[in-house]
ModelCIF file with pLDDT and N, C-alpha, C, O atoms, coordinates in Angstrom:
data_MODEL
#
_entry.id   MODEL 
#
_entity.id                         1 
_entity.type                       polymer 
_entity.pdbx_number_of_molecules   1 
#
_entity_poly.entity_id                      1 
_entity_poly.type                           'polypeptide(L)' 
_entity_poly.nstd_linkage                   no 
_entity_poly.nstd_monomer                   no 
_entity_poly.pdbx_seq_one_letter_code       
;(UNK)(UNK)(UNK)(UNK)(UNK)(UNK)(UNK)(UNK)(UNK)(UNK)(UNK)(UNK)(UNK)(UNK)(UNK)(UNK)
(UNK)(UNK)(UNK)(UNK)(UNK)(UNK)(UNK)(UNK)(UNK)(UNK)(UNK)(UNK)(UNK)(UNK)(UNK)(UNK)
(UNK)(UNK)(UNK)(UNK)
;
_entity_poly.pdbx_seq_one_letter_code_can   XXXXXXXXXXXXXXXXXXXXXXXXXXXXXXXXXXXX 
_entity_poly.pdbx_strand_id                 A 
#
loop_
_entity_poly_seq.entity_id 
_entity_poly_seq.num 
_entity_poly_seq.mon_id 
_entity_poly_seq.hetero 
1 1  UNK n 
1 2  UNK n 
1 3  UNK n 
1 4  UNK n 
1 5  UNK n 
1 6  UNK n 
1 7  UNK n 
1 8  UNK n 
1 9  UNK n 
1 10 UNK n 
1 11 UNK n 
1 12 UNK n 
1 13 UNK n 
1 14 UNK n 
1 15 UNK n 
1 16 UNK n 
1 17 UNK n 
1 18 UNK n 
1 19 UNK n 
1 20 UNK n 
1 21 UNK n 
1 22 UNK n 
1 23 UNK n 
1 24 UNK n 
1 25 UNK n 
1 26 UNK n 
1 27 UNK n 
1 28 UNK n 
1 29 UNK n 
1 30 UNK n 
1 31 UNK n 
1 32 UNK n 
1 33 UNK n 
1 34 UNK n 
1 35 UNK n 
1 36 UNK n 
#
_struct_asym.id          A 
_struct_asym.entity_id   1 
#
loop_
_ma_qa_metric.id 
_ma_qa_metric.mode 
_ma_qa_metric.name 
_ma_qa_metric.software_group_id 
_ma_qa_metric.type 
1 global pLDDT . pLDDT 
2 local  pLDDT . pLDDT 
#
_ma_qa_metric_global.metric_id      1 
_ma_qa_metric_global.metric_value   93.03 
_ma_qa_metric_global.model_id       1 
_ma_qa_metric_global.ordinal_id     1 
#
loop_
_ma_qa_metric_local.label_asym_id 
_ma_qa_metric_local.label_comp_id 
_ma_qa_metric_local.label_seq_id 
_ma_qa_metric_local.metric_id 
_ma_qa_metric_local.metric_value 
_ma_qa_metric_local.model_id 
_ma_qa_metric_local.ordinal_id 
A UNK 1  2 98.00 1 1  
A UNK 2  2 98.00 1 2  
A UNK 3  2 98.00 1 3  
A UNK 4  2 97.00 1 4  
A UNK 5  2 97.00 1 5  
A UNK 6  2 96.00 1 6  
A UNK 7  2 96.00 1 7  
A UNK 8  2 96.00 1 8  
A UNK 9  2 95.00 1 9  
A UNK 10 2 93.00 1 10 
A UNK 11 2 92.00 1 11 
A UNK 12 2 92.00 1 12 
A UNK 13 2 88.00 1 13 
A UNK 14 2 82.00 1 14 
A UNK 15 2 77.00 1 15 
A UNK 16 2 73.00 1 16 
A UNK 17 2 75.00 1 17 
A UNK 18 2 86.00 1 18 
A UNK 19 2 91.00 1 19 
A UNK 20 2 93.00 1 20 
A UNK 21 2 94.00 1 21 
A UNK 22 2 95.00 1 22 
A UNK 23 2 94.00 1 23 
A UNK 24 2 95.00 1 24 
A UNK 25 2 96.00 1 25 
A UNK 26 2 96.00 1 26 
A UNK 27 2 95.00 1 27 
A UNK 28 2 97.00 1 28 
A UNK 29 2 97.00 1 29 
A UNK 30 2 96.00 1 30 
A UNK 31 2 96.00 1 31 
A UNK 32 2 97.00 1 32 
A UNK 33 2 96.00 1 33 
A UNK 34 2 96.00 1 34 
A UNK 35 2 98.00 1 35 
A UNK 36 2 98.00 1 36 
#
loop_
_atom_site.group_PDB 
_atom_site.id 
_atom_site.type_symbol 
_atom_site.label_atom_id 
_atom_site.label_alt_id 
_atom_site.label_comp_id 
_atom_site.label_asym_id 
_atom_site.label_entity_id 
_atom_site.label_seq_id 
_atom_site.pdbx_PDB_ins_code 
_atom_site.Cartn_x 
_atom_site.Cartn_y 
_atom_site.Cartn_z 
_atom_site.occupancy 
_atom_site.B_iso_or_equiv 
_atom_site.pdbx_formal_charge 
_atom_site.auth_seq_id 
_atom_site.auth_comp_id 
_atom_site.auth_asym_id 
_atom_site.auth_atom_id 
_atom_site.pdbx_PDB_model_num 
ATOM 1   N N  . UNK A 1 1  ? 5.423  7.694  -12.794 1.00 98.00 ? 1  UNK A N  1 
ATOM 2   C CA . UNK A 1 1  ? 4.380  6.675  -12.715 1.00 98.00 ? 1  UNK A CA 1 
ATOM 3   C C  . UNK A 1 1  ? 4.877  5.600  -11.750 1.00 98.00 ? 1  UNK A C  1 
ATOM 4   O O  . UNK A 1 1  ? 5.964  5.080  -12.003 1.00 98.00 ? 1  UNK A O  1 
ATOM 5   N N  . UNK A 1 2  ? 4.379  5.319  -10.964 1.00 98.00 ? 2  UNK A N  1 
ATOM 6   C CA . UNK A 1 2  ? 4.524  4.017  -9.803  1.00 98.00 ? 2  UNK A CA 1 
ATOM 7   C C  . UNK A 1 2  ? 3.522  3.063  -9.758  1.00 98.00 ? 2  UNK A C  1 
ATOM 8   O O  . UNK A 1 2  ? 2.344  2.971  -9.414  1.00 98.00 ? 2  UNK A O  1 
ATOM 9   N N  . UNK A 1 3  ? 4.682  2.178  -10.373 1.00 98.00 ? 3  UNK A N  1 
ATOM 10  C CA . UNK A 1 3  ? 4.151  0.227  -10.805 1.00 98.00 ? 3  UNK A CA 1 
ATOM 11  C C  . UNK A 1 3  ? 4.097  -0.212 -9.426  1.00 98.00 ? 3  UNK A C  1 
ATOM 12  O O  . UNK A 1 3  ? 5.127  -0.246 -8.753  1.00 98.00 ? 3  UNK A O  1 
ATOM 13  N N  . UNK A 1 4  ? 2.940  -0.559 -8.944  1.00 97.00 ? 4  UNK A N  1 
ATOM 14  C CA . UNK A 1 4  ? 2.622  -1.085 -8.085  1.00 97.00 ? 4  UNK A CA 1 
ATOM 15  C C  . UNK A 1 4  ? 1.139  -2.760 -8.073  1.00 97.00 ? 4  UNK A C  1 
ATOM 16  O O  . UNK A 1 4  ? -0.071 -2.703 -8.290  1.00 97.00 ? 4  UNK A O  1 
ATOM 17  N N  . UNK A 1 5  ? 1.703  -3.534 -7.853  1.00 97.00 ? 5  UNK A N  1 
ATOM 18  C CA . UNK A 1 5  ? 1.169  -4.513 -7.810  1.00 97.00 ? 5  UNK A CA 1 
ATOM 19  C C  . UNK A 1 5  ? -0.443 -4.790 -6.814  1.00 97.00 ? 5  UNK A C  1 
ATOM 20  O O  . UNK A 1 5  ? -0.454 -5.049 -5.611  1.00 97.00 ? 5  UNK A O  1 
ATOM 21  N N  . UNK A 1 6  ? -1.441 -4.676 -7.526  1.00 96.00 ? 6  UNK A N  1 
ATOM 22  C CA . UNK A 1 6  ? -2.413 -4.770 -6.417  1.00 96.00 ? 6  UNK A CA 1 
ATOM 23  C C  . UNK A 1 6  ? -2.571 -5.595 -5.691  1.00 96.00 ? 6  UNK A C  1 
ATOM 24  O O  . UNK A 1 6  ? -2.866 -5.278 -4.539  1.00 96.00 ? 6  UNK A O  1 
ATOM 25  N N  . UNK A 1 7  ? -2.471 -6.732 -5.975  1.00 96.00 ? 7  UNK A N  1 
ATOM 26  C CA . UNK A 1 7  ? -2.444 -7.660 -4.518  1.00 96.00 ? 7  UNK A CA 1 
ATOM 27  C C  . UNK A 1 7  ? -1.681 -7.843 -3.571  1.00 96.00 ? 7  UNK A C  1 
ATOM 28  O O  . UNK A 1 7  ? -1.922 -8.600 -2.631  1.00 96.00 ? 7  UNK A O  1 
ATOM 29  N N  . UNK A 1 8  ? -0.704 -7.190 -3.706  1.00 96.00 ? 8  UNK A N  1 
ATOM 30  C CA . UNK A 1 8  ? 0.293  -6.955 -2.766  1.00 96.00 ? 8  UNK A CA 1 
ATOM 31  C C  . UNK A 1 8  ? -0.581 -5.710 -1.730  1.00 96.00 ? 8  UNK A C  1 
ATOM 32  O O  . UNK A 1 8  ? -0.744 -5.942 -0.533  1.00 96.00 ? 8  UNK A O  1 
ATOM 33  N N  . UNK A 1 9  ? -0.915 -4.853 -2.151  1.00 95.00 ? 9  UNK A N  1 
ATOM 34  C CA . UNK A 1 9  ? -2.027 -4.303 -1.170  1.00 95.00 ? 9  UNK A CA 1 
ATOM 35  C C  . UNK A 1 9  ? -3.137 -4.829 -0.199  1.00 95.00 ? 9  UNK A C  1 
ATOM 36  O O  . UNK A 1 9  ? -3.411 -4.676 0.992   1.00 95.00 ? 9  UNK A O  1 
ATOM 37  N N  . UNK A 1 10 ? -3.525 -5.357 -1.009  1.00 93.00 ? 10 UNK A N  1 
ATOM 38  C CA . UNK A 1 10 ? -5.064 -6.335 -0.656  1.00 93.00 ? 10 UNK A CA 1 
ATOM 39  C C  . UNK A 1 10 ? -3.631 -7.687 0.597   1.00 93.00 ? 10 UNK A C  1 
ATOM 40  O O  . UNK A 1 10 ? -4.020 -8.401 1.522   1.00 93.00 ? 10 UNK A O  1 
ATOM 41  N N  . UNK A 1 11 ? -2.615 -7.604 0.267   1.00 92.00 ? 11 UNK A N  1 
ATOM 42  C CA . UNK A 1 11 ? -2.733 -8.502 1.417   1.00 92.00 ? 11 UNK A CA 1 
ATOM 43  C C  . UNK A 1 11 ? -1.836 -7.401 2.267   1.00 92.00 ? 11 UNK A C  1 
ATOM 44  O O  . UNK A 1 11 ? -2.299 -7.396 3.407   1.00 92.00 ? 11 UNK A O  1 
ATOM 45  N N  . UNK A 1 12 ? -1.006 -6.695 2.190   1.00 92.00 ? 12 UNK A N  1 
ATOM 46  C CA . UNK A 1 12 ? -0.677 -5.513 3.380   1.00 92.00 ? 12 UNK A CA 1 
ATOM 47  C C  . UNK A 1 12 ? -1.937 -5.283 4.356   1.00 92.00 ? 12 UNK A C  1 
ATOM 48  O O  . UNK A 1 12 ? -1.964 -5.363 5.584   1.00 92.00 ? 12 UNK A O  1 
ATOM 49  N N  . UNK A 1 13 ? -3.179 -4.911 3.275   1.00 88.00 ? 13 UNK A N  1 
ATOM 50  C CA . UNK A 1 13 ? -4.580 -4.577 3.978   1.00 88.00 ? 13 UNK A CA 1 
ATOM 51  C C  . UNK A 1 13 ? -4.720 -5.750 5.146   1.00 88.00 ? 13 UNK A C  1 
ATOM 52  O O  . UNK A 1 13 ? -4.577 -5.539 6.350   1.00 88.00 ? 13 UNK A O  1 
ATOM 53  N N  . UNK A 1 14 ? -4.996 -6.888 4.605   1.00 82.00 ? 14 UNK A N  1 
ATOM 54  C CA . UNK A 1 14 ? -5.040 -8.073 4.933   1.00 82.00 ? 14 UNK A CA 1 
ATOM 55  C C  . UNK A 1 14 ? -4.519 -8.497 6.737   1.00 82.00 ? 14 UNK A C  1 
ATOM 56  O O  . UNK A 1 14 ? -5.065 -8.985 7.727   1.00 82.00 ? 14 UNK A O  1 
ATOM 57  N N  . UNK A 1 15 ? -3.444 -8.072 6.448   1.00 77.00 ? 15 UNK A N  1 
ATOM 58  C CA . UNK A 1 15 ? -2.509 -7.711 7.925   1.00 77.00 ? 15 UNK A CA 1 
ATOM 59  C C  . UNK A 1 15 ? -1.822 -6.629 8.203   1.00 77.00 ? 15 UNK A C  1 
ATOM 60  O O  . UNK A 1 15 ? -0.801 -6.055 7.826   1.00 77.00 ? 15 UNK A O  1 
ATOM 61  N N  . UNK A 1 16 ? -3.114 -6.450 9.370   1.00 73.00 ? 16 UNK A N  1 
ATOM 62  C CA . UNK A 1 16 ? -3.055 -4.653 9.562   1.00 73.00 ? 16 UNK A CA 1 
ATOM 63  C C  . UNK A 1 16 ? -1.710 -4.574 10.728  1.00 73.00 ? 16 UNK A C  1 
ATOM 64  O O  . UNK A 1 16 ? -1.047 -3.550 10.896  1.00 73.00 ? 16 UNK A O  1 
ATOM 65  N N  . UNK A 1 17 ? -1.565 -5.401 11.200  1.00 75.00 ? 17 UNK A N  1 
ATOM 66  C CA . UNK A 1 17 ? -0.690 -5.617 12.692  1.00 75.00 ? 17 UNK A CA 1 
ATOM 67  C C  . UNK A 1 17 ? 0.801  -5.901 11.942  1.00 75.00 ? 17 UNK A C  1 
ATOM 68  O O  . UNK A 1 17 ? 1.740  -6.097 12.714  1.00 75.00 ? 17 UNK A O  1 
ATOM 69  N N  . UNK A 1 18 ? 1.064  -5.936 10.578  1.00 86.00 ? 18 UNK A N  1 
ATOM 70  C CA . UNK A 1 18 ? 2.558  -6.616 10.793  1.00 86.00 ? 18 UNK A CA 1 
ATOM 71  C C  . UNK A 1 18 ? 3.157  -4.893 10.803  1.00 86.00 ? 18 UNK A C  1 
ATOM 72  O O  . UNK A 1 18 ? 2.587  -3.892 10.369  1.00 86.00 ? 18 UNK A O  1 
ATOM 73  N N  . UNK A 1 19 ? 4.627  -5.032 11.532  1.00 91.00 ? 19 UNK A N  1 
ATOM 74  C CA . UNK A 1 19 ? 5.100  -3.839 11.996  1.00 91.00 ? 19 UNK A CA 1 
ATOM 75  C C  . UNK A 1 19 ? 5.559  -3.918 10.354  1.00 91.00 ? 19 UNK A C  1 
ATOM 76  O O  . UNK A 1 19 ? 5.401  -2.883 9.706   1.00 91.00 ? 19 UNK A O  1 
ATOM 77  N N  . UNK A 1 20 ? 5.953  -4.756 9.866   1.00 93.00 ? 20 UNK A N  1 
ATOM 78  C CA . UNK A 1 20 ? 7.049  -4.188 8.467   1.00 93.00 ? 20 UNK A CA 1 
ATOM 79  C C  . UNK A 1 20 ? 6.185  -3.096 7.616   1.00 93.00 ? 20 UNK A C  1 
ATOM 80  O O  . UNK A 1 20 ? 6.743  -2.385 6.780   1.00 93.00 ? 20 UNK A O  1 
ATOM 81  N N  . UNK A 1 21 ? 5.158  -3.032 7.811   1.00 94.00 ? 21 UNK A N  1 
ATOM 82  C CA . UNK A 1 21 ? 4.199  -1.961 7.104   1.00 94.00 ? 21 UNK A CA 1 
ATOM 83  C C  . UNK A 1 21 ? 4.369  -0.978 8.111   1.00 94.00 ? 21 UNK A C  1 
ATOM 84  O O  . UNK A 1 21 ? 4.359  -1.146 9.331   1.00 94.00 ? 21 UNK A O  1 
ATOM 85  N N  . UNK A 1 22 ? 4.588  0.479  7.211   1.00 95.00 ? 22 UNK A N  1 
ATOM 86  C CA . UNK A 1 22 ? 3.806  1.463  7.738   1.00 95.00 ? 22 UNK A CA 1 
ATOM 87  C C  . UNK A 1 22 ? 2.420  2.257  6.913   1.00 95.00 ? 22 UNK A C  1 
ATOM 88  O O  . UNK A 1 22 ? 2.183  2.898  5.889   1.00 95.00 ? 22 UNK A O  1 
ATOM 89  N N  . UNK A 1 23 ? 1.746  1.731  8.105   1.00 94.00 ? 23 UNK A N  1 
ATOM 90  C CA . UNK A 1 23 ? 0.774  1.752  7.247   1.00 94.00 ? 23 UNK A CA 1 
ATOM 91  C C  . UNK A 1 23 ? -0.625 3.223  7.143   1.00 94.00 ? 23 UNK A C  1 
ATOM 92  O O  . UNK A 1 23 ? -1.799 3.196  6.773   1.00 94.00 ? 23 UNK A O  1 
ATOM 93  N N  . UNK A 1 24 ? 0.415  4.534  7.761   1.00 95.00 ? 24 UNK A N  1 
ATOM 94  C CA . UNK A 1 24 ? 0.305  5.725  7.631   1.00 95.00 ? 24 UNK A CA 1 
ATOM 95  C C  . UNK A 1 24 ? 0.732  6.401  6.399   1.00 95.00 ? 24 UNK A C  1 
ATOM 96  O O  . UNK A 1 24 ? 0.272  7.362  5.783   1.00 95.00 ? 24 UNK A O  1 
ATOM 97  N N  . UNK A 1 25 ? 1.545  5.781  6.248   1.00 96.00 ? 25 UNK A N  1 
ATOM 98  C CA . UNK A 1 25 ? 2.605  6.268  4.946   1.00 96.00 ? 25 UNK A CA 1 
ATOM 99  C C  . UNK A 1 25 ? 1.940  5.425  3.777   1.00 96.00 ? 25 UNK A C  1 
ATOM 100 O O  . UNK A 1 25 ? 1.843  5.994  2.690   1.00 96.00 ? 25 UNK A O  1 
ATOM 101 N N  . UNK A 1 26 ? 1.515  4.236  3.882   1.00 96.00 ? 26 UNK A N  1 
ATOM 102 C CA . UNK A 1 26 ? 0.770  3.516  2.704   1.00 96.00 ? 26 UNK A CA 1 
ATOM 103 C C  . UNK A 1 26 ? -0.314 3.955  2.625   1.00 96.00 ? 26 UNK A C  1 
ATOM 104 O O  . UNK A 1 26 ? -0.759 3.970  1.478   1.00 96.00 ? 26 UNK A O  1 
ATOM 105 N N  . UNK A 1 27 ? -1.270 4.522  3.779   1.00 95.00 ? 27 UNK A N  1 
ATOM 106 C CA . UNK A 1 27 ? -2.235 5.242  3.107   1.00 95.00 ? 27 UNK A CA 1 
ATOM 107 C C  . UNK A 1 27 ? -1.992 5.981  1.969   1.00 95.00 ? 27 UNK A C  1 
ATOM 108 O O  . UNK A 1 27 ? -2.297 5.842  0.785   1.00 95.00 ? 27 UNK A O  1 
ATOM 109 N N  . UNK A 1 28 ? -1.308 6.885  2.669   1.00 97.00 ? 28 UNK A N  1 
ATOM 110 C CA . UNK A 1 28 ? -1.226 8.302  2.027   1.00 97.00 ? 28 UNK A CA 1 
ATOM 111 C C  . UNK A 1 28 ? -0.491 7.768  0.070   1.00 97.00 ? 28 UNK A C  1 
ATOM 112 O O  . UNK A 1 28 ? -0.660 8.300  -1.027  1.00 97.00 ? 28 UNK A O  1 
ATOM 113 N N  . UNK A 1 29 ? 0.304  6.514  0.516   1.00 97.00 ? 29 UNK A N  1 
ATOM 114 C CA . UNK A 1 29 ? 0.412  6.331  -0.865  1.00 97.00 ? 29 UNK A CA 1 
ATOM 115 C C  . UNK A 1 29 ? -0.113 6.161  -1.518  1.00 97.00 ? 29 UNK A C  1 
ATOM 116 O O  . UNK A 1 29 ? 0.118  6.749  -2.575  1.00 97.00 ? 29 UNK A O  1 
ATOM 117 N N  . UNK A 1 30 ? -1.193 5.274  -1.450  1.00 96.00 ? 30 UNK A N  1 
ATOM 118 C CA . UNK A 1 30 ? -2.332 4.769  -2.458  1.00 96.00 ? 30 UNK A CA 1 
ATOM 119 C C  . UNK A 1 30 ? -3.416 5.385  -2.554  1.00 96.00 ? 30 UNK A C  1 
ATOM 120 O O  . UNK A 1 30 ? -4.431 4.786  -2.907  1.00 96.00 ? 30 UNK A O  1 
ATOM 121 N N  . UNK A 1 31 ? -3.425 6.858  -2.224  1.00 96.00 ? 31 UNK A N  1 
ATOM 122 C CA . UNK A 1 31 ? -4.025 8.026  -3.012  1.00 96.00 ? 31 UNK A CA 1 
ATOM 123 C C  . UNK A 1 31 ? -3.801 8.932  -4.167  1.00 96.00 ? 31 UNK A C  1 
ATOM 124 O O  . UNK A 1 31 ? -4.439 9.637  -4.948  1.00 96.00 ? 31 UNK A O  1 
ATOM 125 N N  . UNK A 1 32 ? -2.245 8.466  -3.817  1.00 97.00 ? 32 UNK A N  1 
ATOM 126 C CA . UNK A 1 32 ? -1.604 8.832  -5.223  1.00 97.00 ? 32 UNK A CA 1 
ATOM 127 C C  . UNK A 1 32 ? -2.178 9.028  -6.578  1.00 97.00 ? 32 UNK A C  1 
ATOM 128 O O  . UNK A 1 32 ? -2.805 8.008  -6.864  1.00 97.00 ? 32 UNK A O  1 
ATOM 129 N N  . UNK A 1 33 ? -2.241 10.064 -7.711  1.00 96.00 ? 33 UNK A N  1 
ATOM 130 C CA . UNK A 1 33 ? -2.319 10.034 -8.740  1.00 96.00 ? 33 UNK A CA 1 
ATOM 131 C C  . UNK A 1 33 ? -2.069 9.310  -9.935  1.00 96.00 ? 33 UNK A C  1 
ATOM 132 O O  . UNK A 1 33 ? -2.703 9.307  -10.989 1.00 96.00 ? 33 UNK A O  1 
ATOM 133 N N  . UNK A 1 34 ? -0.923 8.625  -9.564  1.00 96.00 ? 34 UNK A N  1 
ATOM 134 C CA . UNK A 1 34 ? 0.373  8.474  -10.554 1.00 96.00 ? 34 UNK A CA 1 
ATOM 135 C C  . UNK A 1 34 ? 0.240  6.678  -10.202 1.00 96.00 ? 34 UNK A C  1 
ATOM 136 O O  . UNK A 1 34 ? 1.336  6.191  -9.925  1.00 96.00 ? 34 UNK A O  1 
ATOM 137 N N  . UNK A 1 35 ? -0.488 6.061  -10.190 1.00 98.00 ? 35 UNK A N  1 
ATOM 138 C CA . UNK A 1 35 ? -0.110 5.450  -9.635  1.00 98.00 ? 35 UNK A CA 1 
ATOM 139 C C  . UNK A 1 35 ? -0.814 4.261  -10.619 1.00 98.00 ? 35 UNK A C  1 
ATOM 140 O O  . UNK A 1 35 ? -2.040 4.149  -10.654 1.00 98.00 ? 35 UNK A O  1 
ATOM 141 N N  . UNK A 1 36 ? 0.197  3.266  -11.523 1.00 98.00 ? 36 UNK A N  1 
ATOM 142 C CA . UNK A 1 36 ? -0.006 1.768  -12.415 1.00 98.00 ? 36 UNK A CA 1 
ATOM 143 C C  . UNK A 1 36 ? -0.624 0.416  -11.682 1.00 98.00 ? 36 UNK A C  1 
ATOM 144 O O  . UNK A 1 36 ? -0.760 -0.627 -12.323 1.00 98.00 ? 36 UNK A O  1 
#
């Protein structure tokens, strides 16, 4: 199970340009099943 905080998304989303995201790989994460 992966605890993940939603607003921490909503602001990744937020700023699509910062490099510290990858934000290919965060897609694909937050399709996840498993996911709190």
């Amino acid at each position: 199970s992966i605890y993940l905080q939603r607003r921490e998304v909503s602001f990744a989303e937020l700023i699509q340009d910062d490099i510290s995201f990858d934000y290919e790989i965060l897609e694909e994460i937050l399709k996840l099943p498993n996911i709190v």
